[in-house]
Structure formats: C-alpha cells, structure tokens
C-alpha atoms as a PDB file:
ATOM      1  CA  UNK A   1       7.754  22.292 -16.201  1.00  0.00           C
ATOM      2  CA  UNK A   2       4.375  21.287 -15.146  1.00  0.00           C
ATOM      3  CA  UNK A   3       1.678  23.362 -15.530  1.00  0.00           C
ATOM      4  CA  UNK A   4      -0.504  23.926 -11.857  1.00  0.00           C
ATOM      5  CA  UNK A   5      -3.558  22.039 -11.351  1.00  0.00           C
ATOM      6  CA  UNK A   6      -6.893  24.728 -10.699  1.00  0.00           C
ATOM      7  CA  UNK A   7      -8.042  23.627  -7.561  1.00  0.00           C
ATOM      8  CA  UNK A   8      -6.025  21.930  -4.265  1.00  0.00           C
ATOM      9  CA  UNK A   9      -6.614  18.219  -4.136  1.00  0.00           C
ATOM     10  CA  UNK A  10      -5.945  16.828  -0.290  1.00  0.00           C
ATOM     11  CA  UNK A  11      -4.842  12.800  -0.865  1.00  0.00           C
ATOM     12  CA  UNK A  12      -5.225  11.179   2.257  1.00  0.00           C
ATOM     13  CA  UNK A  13      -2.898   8.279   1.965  1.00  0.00           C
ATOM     14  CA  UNK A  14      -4.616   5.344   4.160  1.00  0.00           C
ATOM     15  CA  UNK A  15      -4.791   1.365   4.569  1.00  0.00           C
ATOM     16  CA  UNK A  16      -5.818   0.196   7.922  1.00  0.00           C
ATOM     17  CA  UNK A  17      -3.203  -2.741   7.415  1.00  0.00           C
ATOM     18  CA  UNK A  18       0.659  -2.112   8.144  1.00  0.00           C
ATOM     19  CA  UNK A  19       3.467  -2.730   6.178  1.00  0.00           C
ATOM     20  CA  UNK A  20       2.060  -1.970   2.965  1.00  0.00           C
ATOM     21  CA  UNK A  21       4.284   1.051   1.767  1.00  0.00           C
ATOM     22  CA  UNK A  22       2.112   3.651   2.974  1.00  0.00           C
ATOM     23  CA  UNK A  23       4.473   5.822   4.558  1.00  0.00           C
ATOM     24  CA  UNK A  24       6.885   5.326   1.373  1.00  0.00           C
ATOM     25  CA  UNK A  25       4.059   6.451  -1.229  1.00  0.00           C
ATOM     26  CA  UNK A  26       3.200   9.630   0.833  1.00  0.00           C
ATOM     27  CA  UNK A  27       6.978  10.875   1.041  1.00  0.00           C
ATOM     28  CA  UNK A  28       8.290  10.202  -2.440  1.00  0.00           C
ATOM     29  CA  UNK A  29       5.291  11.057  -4.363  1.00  0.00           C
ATOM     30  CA  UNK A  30       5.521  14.432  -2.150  1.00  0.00           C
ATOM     31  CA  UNK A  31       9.068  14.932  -3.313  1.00  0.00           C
ATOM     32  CA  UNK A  32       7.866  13.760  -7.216  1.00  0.00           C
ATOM     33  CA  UNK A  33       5.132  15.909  -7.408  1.00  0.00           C
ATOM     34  CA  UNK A  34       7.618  18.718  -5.930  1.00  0.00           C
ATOM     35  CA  UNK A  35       9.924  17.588  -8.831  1.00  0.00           C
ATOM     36  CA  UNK A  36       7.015  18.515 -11.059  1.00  0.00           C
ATOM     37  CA  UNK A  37       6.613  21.977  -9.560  1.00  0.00           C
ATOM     38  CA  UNK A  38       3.578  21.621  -7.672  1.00  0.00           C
ATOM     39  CA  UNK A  39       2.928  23.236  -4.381  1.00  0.00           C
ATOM     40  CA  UNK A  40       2.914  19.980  -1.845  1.00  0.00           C
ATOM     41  CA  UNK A  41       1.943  20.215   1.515  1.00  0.00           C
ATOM     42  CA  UNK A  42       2.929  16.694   3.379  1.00  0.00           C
ATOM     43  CA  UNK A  43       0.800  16.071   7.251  1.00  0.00           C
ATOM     44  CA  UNK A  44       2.014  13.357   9.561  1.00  0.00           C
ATOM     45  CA  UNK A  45      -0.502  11.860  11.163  1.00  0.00           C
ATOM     46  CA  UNK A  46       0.961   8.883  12.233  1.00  0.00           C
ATOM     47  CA  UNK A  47       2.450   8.953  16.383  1.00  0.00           C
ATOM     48  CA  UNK A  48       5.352   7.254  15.121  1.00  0.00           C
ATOM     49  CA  UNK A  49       6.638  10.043  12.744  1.00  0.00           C
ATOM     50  CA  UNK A  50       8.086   7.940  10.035  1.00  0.00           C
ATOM     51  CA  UNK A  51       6.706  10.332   7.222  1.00  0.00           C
ATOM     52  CA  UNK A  52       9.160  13.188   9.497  1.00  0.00           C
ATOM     53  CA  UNK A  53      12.080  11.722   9.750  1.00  0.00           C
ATOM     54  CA  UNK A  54      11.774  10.529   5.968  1.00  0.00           C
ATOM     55  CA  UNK A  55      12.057  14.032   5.103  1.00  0.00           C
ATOM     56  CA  UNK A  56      15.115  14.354   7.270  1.00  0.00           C
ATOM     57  CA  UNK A  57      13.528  15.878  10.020  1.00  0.00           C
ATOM     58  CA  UNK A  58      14.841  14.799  14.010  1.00  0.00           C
ATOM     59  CA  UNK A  59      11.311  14.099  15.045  1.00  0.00           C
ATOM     60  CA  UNK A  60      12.114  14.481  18.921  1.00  0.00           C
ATOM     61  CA  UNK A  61      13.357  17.957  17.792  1.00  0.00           C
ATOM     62  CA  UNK A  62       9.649  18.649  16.044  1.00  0.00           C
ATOM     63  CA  UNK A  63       7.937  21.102  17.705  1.00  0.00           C
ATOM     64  CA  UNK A  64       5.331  22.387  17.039  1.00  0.00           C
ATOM     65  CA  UNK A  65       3.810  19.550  15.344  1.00  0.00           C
ATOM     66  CA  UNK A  66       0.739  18.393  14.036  1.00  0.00           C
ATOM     67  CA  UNK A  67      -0.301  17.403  18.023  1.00  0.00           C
ATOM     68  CA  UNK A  68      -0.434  20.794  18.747  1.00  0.00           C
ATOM     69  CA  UNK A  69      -2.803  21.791  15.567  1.00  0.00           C
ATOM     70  CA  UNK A  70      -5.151  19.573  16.240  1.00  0.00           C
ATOM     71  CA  UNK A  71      -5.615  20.385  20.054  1.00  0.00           C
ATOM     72  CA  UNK A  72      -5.623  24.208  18.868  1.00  0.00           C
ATOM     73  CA  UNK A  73      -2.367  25.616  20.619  1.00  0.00           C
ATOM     74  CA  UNK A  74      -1.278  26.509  17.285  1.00  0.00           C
ATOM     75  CA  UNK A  75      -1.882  27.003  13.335  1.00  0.00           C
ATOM     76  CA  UNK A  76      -1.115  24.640  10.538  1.00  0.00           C
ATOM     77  CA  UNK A  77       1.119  27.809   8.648  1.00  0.00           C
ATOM     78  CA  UNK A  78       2.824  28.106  12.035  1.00  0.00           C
ATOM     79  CA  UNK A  79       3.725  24.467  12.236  1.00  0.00           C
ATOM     80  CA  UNK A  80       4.524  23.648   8.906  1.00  0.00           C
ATOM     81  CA  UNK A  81       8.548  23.012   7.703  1.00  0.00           C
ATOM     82  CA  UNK A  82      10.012  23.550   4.792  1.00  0.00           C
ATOM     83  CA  UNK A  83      12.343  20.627   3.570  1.00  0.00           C
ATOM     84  CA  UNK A  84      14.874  20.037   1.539  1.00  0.00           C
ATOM     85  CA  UNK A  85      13.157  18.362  -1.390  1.00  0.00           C
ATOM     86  CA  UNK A  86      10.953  21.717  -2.058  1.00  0.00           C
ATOM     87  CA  UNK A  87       7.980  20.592  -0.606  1.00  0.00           C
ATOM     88  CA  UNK A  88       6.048  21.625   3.198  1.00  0.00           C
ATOM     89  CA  UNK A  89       5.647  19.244   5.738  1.00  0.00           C
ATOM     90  CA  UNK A  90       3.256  19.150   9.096  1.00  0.00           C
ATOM     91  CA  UNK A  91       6.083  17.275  11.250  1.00  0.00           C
ATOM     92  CA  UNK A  92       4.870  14.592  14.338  1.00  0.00           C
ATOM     93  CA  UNK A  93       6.757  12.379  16.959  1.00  0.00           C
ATOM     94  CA  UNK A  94       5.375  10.312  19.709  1.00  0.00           C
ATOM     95  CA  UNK A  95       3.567  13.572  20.952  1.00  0.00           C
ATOM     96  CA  UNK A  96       0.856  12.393  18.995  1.00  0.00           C
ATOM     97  CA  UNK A  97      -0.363   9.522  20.587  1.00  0.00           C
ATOM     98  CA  UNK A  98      -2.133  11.472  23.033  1.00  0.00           C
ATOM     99  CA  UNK A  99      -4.007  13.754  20.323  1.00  0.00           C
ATOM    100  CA  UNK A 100      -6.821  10.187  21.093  1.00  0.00           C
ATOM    101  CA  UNK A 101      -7.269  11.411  24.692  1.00  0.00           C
ATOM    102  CA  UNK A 102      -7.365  14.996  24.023  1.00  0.00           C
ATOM    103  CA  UNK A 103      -9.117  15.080  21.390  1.00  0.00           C
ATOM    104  CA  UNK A 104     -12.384  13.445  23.222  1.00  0.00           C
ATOM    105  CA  UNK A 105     -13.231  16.843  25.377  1.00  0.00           C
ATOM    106  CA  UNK A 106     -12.945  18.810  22.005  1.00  0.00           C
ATOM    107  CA  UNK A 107     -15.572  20.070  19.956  1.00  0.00           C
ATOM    108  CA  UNK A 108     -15.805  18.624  16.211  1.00  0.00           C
ATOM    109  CA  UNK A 109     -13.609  16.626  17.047  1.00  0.00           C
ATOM    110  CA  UNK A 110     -13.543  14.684  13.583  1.00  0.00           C
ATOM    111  CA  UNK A 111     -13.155  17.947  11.606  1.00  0.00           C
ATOM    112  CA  UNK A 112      -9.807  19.544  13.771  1.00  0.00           C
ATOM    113  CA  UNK A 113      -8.034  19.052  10.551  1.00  0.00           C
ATOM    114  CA  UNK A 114     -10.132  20.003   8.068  1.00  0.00           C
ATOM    115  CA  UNK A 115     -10.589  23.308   9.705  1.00  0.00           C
ATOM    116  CA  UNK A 116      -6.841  23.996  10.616  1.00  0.00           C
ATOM    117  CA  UNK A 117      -6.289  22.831   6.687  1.00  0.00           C
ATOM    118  CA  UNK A 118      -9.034  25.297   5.164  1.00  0.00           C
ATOM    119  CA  UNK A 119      -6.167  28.385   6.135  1.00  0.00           C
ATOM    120  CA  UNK A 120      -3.715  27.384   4.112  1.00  0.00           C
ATOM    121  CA  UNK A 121      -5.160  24.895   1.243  1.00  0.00           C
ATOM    122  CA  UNK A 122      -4.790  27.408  -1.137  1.00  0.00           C
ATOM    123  CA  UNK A 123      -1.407  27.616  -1.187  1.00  0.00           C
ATOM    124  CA  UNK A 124      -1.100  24.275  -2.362  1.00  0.00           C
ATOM    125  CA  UNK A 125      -1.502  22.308  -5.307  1.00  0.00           C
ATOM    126  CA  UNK A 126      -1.710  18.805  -3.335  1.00  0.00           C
ATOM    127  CA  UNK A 127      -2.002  17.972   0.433  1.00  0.00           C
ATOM    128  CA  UNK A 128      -0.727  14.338   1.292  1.00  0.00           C
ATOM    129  CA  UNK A 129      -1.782  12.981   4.441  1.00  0.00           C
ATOM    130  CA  UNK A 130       0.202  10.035   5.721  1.00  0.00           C
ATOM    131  CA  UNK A 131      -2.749   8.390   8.257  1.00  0.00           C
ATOM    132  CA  UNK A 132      -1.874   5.461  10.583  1.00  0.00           C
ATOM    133  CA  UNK A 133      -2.633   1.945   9.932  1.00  0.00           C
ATOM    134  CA  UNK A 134      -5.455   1.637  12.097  1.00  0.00           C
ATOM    135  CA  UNK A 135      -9.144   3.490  12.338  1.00  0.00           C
ATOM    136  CA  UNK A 136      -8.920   6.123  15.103  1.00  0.00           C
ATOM    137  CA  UNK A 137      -9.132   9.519  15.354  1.00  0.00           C
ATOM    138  CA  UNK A 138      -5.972  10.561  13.625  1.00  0.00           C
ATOM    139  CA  UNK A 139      -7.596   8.499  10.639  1.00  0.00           C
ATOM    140  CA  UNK A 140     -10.963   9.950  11.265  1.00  0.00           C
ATOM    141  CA  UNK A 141      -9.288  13.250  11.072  1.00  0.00           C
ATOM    142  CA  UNK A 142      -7.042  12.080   7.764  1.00  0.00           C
ATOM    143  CA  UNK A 143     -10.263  10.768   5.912  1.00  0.00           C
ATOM    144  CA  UNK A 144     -12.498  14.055   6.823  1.00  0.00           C
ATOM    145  CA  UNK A 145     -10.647  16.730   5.638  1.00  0.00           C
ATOM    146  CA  UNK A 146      -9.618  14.584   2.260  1.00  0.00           C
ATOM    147  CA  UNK A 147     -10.870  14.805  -1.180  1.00  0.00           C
ATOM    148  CA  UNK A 148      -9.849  11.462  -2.292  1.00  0.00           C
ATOM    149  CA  UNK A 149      -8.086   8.151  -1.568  1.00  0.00           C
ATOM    150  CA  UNK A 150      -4.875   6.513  -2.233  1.00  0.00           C
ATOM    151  CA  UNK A 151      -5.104   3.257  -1.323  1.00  0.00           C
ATOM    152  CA  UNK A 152      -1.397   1.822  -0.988  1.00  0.00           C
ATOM    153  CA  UNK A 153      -1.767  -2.671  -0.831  1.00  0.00           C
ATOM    154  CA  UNK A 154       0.353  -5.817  -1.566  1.00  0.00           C
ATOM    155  CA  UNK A 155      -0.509  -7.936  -4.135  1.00  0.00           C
ATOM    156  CA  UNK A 156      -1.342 -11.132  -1.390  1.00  0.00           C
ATOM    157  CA  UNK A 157      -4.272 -12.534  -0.129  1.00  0.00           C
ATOM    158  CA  UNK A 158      -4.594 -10.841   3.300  1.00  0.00           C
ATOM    159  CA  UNK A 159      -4.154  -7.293   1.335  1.00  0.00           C
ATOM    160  CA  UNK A 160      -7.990  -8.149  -0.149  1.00  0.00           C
ATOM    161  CA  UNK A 161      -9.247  -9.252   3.131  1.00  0.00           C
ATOM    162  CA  UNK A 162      -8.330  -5.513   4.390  1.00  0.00           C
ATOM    163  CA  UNK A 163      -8.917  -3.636   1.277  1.00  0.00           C
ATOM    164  CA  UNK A 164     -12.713  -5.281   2.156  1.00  0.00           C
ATOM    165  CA  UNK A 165     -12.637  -3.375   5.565  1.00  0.00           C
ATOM    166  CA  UNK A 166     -11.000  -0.754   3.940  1.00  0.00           C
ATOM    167  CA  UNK A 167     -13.845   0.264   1.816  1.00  0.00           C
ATOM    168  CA  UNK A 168     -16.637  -0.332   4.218  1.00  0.00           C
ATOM    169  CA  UNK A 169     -14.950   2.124   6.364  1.00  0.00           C
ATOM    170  CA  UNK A 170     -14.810   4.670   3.473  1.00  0.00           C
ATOM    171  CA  UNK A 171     -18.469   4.091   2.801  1.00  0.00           C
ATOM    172  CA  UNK A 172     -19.413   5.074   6.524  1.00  0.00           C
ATOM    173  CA  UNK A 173     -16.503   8.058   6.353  1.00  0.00           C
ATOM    174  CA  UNK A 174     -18.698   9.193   3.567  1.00  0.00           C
ATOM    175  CA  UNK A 175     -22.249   8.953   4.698  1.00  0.00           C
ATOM    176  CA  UNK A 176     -21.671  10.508   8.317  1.00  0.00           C
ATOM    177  CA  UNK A 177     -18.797  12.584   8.311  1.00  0.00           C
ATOM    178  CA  UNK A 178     -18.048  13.599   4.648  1.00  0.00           C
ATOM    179  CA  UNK A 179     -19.575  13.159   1.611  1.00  0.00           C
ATOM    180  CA  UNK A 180     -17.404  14.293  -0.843  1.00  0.00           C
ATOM    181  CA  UNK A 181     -14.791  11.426  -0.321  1.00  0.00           C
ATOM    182  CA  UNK A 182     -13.777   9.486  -3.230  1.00  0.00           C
ATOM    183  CA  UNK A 183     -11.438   6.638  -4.248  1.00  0.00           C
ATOM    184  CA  UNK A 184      -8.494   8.224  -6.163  1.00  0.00           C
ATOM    185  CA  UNK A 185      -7.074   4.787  -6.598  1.00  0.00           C
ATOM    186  CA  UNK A 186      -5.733   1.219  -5.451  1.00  0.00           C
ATOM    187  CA  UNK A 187      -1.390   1.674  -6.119  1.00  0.00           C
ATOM    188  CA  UNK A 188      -0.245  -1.676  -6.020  1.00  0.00           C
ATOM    189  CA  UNK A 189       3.301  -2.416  -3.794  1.00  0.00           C
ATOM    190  CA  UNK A 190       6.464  -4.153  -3.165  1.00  0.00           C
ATOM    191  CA  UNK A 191       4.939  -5.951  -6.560  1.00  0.00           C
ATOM    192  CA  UNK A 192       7.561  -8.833  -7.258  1.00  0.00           C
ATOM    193  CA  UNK A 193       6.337 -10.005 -10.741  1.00  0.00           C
ATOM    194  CA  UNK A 194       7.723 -13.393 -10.185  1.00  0.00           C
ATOM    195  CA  UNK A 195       4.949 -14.511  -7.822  1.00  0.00           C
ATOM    196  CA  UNK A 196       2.112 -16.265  -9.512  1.00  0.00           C
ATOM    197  CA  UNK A 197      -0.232 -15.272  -6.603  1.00  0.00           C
ATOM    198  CA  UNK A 198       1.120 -11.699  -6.945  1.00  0.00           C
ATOM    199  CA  UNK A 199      -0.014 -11.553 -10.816  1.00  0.00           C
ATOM    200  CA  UNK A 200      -2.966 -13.337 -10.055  1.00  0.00           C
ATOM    201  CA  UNK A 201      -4.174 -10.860  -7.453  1.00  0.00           C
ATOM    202  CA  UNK A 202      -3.059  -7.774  -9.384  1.00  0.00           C
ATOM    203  CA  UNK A 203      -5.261  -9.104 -11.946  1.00  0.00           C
ATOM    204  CA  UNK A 204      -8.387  -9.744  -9.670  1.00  0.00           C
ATOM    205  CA  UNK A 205      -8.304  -5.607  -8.905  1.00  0.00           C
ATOM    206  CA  UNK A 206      -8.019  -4.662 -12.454  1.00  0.00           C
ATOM    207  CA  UNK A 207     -10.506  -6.583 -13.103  1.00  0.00           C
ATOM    208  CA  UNK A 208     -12.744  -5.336 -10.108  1.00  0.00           C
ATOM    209  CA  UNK A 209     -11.631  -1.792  -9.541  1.00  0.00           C
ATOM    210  CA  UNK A 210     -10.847  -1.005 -13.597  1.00  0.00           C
ATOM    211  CA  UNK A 211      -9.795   2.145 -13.827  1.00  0.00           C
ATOM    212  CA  UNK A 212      -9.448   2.892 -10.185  1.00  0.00           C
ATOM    213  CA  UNK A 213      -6.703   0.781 -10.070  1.00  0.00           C
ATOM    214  CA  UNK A 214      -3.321   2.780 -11.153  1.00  0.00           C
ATOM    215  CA  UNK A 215      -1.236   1.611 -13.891  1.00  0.00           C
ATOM    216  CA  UNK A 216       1.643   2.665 -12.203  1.00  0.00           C
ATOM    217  CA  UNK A 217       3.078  -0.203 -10.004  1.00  0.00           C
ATOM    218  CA  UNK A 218       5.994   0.057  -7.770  1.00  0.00           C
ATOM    219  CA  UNK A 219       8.298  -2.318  -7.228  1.00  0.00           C
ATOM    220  CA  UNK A 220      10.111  -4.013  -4.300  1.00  0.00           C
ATOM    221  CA  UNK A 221      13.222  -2.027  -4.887  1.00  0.00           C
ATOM    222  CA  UNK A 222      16.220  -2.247  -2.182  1.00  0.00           C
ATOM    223  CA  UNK A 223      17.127   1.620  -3.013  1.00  0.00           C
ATOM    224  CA  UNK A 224      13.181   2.753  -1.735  1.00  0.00           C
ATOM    225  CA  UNK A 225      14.259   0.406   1.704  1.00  0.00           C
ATOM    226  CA  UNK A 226      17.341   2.304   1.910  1.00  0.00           C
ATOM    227  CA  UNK A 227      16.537   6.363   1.577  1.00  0.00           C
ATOM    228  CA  UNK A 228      14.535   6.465   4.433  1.00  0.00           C
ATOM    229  CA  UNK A 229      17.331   5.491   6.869  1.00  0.00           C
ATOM    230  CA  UNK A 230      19.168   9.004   4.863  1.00  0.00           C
ATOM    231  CA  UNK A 231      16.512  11.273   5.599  1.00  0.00           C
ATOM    232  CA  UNK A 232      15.930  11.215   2.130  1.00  0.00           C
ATOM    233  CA  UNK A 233      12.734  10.557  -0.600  1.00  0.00           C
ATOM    234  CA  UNK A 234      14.146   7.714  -3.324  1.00  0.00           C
ATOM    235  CA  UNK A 235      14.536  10.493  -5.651  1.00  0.00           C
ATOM    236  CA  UNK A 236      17.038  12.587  -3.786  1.00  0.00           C
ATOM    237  CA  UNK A 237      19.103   9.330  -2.633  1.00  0.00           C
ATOM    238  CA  UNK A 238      19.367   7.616  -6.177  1.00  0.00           C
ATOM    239  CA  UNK A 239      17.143   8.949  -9.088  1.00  0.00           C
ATOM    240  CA  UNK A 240      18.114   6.445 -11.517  1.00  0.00           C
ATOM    241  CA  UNK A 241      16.998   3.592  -9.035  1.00  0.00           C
ATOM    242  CA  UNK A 242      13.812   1.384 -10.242  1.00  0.00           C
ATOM    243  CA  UNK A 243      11.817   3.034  -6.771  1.00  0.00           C
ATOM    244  CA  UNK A 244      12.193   6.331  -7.628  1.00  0.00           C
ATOM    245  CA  UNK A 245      11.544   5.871 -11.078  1.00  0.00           C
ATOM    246  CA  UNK A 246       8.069   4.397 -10.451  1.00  0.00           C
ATOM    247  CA  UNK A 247       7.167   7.341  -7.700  1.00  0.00           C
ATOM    248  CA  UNK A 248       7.848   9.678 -10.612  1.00  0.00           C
ATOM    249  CA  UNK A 249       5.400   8.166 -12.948  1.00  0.00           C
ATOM    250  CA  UNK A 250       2.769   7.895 -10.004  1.00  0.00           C
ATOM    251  CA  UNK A 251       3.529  11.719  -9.549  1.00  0.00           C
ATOM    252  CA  UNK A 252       2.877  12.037 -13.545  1.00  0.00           C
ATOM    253  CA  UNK A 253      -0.542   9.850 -13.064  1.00  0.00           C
ATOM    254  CA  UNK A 254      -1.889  11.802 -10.341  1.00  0.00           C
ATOM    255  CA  UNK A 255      -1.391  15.011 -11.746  1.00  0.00           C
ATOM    256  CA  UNK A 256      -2.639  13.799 -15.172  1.00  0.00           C
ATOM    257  CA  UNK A 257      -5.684  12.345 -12.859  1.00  0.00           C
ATOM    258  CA  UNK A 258      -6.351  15.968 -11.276  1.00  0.00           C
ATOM    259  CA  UNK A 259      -6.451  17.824 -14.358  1.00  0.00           C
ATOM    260  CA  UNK A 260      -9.168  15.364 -15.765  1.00  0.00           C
ATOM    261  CA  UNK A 261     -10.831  15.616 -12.809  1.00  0.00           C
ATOM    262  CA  UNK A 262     -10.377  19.700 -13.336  1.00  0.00           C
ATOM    263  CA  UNK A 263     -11.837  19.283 -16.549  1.00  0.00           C
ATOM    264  CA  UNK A 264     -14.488  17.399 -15.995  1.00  0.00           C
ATOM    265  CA  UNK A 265     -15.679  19.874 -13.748  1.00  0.00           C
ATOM    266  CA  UNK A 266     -15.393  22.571 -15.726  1.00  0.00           C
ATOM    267  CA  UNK A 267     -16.989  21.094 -18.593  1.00  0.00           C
ATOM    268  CA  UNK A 268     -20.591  21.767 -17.561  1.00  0.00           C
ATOM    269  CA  UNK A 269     -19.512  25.496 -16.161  1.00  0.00           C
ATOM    270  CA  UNK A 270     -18.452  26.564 -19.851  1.00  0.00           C
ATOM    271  CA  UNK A 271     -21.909  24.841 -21.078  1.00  0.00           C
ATOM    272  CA  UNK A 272     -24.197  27.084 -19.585  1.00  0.00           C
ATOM    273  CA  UNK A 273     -23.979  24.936 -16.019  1.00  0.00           C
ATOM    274  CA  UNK A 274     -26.218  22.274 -17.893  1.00  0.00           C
ATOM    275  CA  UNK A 275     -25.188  18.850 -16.678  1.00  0.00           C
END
C-alpha cells in the first residue's frame, strides 16, 4: 500500500485541443491512483459529461451536479458520488452548458470552484479536474482553483501548434487570476512508436520541456477505446491490457512527483525556514 501524500494536490487536466485523451487520462489515473489508496476526488467540468458516464454514471440521471455548485444552489460534499472504482466524483451532463450564461451575473466568477473546493480539499489526497477543450469559463474555473497541470497531447504537428497556445494561456492564468499554477507535466498520447514523425516530435519535447515531460507514455491501445463504452476505467475492464498498464505507472509517477514536491517543501521548514 501506498503511503498518503502530506498535502492535497488539485491536477487540472486541460488542452484547449480535442481529441487528445484528455478525458481518458483524468478517469483512469483517478481509478490508478485509487488503486494506490489515495483519496481521489474526480470534477467534470466538461457540458458533455464524458468523465461521468466513464465512471458508470447515467449522466441525464446526475443531479445535483457540478452546474449547480458553481451557481451556488448547492455544496461540492453534497454533490459529490461515490463510484465503483473507490474514488469521488463531481458528476455533469448537458446542464452545464449554461453555467457560461449564469455565471456572468455572479460574483468571482473565476474562483466559484476554488471556493466550493476549499470545503472539502482536505479530504483528499488528489483532485482531478477534467476541463473542456476550449478556454471559457468552465476552464477558467478548472485552471484557478488548480495547483498544477497535466497537459495530455499527440505526438503530431498540430499538437505543438496548441501546446504553444496552451502555455500562453497558462502564463496569463497565472499572472491575473492565480499565481501559484504550475506545469506538472506534458503526458504524451495515443503514441504509436511506428511513426517517424511521432518519435521525432516526442523527442522535440524532451528535449524542450526535460523533465516536465513524463516518462510515462501511453499507448494507442484498443482496450482504453473500449472501457469507456462499459462505464468502466481501463483498469476495472481489463488490467492486464497495455492502457491500463501505462495509467498505472502514470499513477506511480505522479505520486512519486507529489512526494518530491512534499519534500522539497519541507526541506527548508526542518532547516530553520532558511531557503
């Protein structure tokens, strides 16, 4: 068993382009790290509630869900389900969509989240937050009350061209809204090693990222594809499968990430607080 991390990291899971694995990273590495025995709190922020049904939830059954957090009808402890794969989840469906509109009449707007989140954060070891592909509110929201990063992309050309936009997005996150946000990481997708471009661009973010970069890589794997459809993480619906596999190590390198992280701050502390 794994021992528990000191402090609560919230991951906000983001890339402004689609179709990267996003959605797949935030639910299996929820059910890994659960796996692990940490305390995981999953959030769907994205209108079209693939993170909820994922997790075998009916999504047109959800209610309350994150929609009604956000607006303020009612709390995140309230709201939150517990799954079958021994992790929490903060459900959404369609409902969502019109969190944009309603959220424009609300005060701090940008920091709903954060504020509904600072309840119950210590109850968990790690808070995943699945954010949309695009830069609104919802993502606003996501990238506020985070820590860090995850930054799921395909190894292809157009996957730089974002990651670019990506980052400059971060930066302004950072300087206006929240200033503790990090990178955790780049977590390179659907990697098919046979593609010459594919190596060639993993190689190109090693060699500009380094160590932000993580070593795990997931694969394109049919069986990852397929669990979703079940209402199932990869690791419920066939452990031995290459997908889960790799979710399993990312789960190990995040958590061996945290507690250096842990460290590191706790270094100085034991020194007297000198820096």
């Amino acid at each position: 068993m794994q021992g528990r991390i000191q402090v609560a990291t919230v991951l906000a899971v983001t890339n402004q382009k689609g179709g990267v694995g996003k959605t797949t990273t935030a639910v299996n590495l929820a059910a890994c790290l659960a796996e692990l025995a940490q305390r995981v709190l999953l959030i769907d922020l994205d209108p079209q509630g693939n993170a909820t049904t994922g997790c075998g939830v009916v999504k047109r059954e959800a209610m309350p869900t994150v929609y009604q957090v956000l607006i303020g009808r009612s709390t995140l402890a309230d709201t939150c389900l517990r799954t079958d794969f021994a992790f929490d989840l903060l459900p959404a469906n369609r409902e969502l969509a019109g969190a944009e509109i309603d959220l424009i009449d609300l005060g701090q707007r940008e920091y709903r989240l954060r504020e509904a989140l600072a309840a119950v954060r210590g109850n968990y070891d790690f808070v995943l937050l699945d954010c949309p592909p695009a830069l609104n509110m919802l993502t606003v929201n996501g990238l506020v009350a985070a820590d860090r990063v995850m930054i799921p992309m395909q190894c292809e050309y157009y996957a730089l061209e974002g990651l670019t936009d990506l980052v400059a997005t971060l930066k302004k996150v950072r300087a206006h809204l929240n200033p503790v946000l990090e990178i955790e990481g780049l977590l390179r997708t659907m990697f098919d090693p046979r593609s010459t471009l594919t190596q060639q661009v993993s190689r190109d973010l090693e060699g500009h990222f380094g160590t932000k970069v993580y070593r795990t890589i997931i694969p394109r794997n049919v069986r990852l594809a397929e669990a979703p459809s079940y209402g199932k993480p990869a690791i419920a619906f066939d452990r031995s499968s290459k997908g889960a596999q790799a979710y399993l190590a990312l789960a190990h390198e995040t958590l061996a990430r945290q507690r250096a992280l842990a460290a590191a701050k706790i270094a100085p502390a034991a020194a007297g607080g000198r820096p």
